[in-house]
C-alpha atoms as a PDB file:
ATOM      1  CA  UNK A   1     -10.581 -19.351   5.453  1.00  0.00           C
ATOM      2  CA  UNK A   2     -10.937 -15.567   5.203  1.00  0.00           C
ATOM      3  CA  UNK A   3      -8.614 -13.125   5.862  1.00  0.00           C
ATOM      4  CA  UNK A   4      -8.470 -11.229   9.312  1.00  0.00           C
ATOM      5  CA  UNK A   5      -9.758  -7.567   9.323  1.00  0.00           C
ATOM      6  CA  UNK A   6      -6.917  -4.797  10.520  1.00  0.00           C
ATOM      7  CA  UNK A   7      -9.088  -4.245  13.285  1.00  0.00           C
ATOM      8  CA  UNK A   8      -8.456  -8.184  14.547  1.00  0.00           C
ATOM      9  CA  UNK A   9      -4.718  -8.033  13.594  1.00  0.00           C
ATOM     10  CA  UNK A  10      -3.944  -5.174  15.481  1.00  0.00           C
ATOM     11  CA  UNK A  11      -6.128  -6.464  18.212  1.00  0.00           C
ATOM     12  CA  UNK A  12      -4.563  -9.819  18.556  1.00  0.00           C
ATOM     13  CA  UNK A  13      -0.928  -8.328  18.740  1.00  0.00           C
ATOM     14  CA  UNK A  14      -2.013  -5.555  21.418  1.00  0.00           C
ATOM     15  CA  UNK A  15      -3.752  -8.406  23.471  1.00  0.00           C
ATOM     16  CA  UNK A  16      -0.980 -10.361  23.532  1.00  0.00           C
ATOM     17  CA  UNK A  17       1.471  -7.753  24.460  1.00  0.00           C
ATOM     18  CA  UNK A  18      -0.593  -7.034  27.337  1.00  0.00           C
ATOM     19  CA  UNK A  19      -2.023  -3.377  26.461  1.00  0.00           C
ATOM     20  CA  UNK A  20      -5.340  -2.492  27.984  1.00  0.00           C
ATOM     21  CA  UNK A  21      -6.830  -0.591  24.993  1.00  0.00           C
ATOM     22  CA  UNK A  22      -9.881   0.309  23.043  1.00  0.00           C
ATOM     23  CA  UNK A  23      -9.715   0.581  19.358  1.00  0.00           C
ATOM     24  CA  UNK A  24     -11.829   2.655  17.399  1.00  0.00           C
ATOM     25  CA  UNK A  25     -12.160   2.326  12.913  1.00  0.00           C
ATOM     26  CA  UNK A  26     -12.427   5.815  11.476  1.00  0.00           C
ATOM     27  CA  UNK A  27     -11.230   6.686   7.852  1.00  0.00           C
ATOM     28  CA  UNK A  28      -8.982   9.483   6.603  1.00  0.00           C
ATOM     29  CA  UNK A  29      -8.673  11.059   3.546  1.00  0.00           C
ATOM     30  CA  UNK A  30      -9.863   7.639   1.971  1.00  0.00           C
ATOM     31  CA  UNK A  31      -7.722   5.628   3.939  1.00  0.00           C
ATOM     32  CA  UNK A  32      -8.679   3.047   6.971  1.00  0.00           C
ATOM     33  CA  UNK A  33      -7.533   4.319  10.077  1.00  0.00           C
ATOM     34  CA  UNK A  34      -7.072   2.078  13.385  1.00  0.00           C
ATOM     35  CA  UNK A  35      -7.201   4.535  16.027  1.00  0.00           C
ATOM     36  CA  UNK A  36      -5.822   3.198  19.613  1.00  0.00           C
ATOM     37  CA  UNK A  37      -7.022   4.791  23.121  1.00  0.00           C
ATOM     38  CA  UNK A  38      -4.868   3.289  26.042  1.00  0.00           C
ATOM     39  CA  UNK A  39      -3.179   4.543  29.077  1.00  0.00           C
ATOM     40  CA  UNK A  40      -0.387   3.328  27.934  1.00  0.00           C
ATOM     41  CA  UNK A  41      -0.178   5.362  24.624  1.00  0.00           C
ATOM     42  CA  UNK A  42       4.052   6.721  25.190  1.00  0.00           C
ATOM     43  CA  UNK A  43       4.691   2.904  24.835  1.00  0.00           C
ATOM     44  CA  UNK A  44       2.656   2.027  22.001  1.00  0.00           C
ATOM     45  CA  UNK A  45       4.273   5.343  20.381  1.00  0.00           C
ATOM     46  CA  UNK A  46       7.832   5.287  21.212  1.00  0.00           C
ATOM     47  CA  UNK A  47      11.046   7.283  20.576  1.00  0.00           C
ATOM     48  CA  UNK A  48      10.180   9.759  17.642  1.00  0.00           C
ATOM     49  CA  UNK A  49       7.022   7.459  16.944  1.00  0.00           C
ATOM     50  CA  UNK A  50       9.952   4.770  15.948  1.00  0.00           C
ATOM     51  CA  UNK A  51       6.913   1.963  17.550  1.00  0.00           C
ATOM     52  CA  UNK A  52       3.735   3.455  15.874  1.00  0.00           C
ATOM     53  CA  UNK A  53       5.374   3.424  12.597  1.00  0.00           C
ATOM     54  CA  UNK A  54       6.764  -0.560  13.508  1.00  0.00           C
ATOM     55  CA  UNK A  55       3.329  -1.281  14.330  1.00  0.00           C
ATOM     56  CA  UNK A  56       1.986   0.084  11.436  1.00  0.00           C
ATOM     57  CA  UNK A  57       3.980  -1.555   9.012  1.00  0.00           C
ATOM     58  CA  UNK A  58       3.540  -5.416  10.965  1.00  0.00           C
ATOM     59  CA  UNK A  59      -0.267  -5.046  10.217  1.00  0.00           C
ATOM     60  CA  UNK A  60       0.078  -3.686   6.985  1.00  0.00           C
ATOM     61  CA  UNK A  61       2.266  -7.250   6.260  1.00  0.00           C
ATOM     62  CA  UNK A  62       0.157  -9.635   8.187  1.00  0.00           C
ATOM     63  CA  UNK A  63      -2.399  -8.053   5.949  1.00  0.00           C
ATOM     64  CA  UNK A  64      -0.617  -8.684   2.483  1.00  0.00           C
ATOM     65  CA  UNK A  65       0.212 -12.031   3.239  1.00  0.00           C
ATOM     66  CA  UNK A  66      -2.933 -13.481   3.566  1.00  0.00           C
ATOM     67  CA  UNK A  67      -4.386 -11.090   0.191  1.00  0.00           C
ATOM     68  CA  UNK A  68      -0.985  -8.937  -1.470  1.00  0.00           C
ATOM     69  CA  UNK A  69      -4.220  -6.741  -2.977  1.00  0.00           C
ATOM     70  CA  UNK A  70      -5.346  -5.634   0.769  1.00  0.00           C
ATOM     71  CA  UNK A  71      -5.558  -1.931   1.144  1.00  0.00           C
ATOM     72  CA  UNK A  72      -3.219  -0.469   3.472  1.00  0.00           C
ATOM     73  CA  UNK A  73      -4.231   0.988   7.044  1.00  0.00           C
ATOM     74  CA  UNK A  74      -3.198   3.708   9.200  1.00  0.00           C
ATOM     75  CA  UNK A  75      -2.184   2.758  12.660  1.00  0.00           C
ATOM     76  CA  UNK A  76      -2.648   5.767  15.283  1.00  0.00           C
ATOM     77  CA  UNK A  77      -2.486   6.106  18.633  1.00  0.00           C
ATOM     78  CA  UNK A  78      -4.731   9.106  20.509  1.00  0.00           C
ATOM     79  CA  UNK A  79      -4.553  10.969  17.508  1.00  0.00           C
ATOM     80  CA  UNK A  80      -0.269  11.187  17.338  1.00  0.00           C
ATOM     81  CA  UNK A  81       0.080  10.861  14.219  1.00  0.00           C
ATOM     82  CA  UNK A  82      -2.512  12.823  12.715  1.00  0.00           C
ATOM     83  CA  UNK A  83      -0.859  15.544  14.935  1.00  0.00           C
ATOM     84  CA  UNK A  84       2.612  14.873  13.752  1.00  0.00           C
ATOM     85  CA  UNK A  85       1.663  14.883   9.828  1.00  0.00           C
ATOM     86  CA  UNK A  86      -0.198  18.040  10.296  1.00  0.00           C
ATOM     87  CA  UNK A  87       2.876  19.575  12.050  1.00  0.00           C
ATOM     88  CA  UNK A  88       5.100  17.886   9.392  1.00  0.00           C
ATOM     89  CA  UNK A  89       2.778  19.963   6.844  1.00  0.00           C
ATOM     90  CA  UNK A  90       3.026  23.362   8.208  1.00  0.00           C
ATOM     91  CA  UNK A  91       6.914  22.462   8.408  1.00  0.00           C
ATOM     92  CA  UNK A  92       7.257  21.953   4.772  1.00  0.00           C
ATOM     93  CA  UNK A  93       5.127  24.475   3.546  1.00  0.00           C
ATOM     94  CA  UNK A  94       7.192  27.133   5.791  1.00  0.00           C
ATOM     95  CA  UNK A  95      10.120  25.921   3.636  1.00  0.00           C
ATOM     96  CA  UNK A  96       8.547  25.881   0.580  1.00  0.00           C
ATOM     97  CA  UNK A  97       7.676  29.589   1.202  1.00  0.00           C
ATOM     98  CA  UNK A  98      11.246  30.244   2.025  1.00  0.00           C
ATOM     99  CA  UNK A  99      12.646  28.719  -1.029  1.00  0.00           C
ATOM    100  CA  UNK A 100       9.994  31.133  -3.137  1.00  0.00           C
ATOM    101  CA  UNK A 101      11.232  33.790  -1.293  1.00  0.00           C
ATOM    102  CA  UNK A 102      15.034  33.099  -1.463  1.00  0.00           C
ATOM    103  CA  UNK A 103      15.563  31.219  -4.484  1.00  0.00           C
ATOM    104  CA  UNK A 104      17.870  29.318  -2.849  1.00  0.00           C
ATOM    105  CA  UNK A 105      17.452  25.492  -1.917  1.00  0.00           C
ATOM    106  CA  UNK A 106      16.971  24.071   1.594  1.00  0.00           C
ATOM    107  CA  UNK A 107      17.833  20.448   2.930  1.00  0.00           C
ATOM    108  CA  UNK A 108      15.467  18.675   5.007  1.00  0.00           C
ATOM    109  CA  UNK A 109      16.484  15.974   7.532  1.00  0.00           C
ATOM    110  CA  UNK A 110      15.453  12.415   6.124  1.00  0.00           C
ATOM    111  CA  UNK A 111      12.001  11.386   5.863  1.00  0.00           C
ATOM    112  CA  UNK A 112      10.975   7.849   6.125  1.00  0.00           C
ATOM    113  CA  UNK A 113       8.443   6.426   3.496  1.00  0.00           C
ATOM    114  CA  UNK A 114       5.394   6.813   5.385  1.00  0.00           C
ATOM    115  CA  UNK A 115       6.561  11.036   5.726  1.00  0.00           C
ATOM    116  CA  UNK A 116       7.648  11.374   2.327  1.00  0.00           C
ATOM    117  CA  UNK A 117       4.039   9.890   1.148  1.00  0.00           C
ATOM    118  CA  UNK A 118       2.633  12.984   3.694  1.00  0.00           C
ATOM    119  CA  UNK A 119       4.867  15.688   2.095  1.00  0.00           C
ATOM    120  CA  UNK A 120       4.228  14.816  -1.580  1.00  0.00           C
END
């Protein structure tokens, strides 16, 4: 038996959660990306994007169970995250800039993996 595509993983789980929702395969700066249209899109994102990024990870690991050398995917919903990493971006270059221009070192507020990944 083959392994499920990302696009039937993350279609299964949405189903049976109940979401009404389209999903549409684009890629990203050689990555896969899963991107989700529904009305219900604040759900499916969450508190600080807290279910997007839980989401993200459960398909990456349905994924690597059935075949550890699976590439990883990018689960987004109406474009939120490609929003947020863009604005996470512009953050850390402003602060980059400031530390050039200060010489003096700034703390950020923790990143998680996926942001870290973004910022290096």
């Amino acid at each position: 038996m083959s392994a499920p595509a990302p696009r039937e993983i993350l279609d299964t789980i949405l189903g049976y959660l109940g979401f009404a929702f389209e999903i549409e395969e684009q890629e990203r700066d050689g990555h896969a990306v899963l991107q989700i249209y529904t009305h219900d899109a604040k759900l499916l994102i969450g508190p600080r994007g807290e279910t997007l990024d839980e989401l993200q990870f459960l398909v990456n690991r349905l994924l690597q169970a059935k075949n550890p050398k699976a590439a990883r995917v990018i689960v987004d919903v109406e474009h939120h995250r490609q929003m947020r990493d863009d604005a996470l971006v512009a953050t850390v270059r402003k602060l980059a800039e400031a530390v050039r221009t200060s010489g003096k070192p700034i703390q950020t507020e923790a990143l998680n993996s996926y942001d870290r990944y973004i910022v290096h």
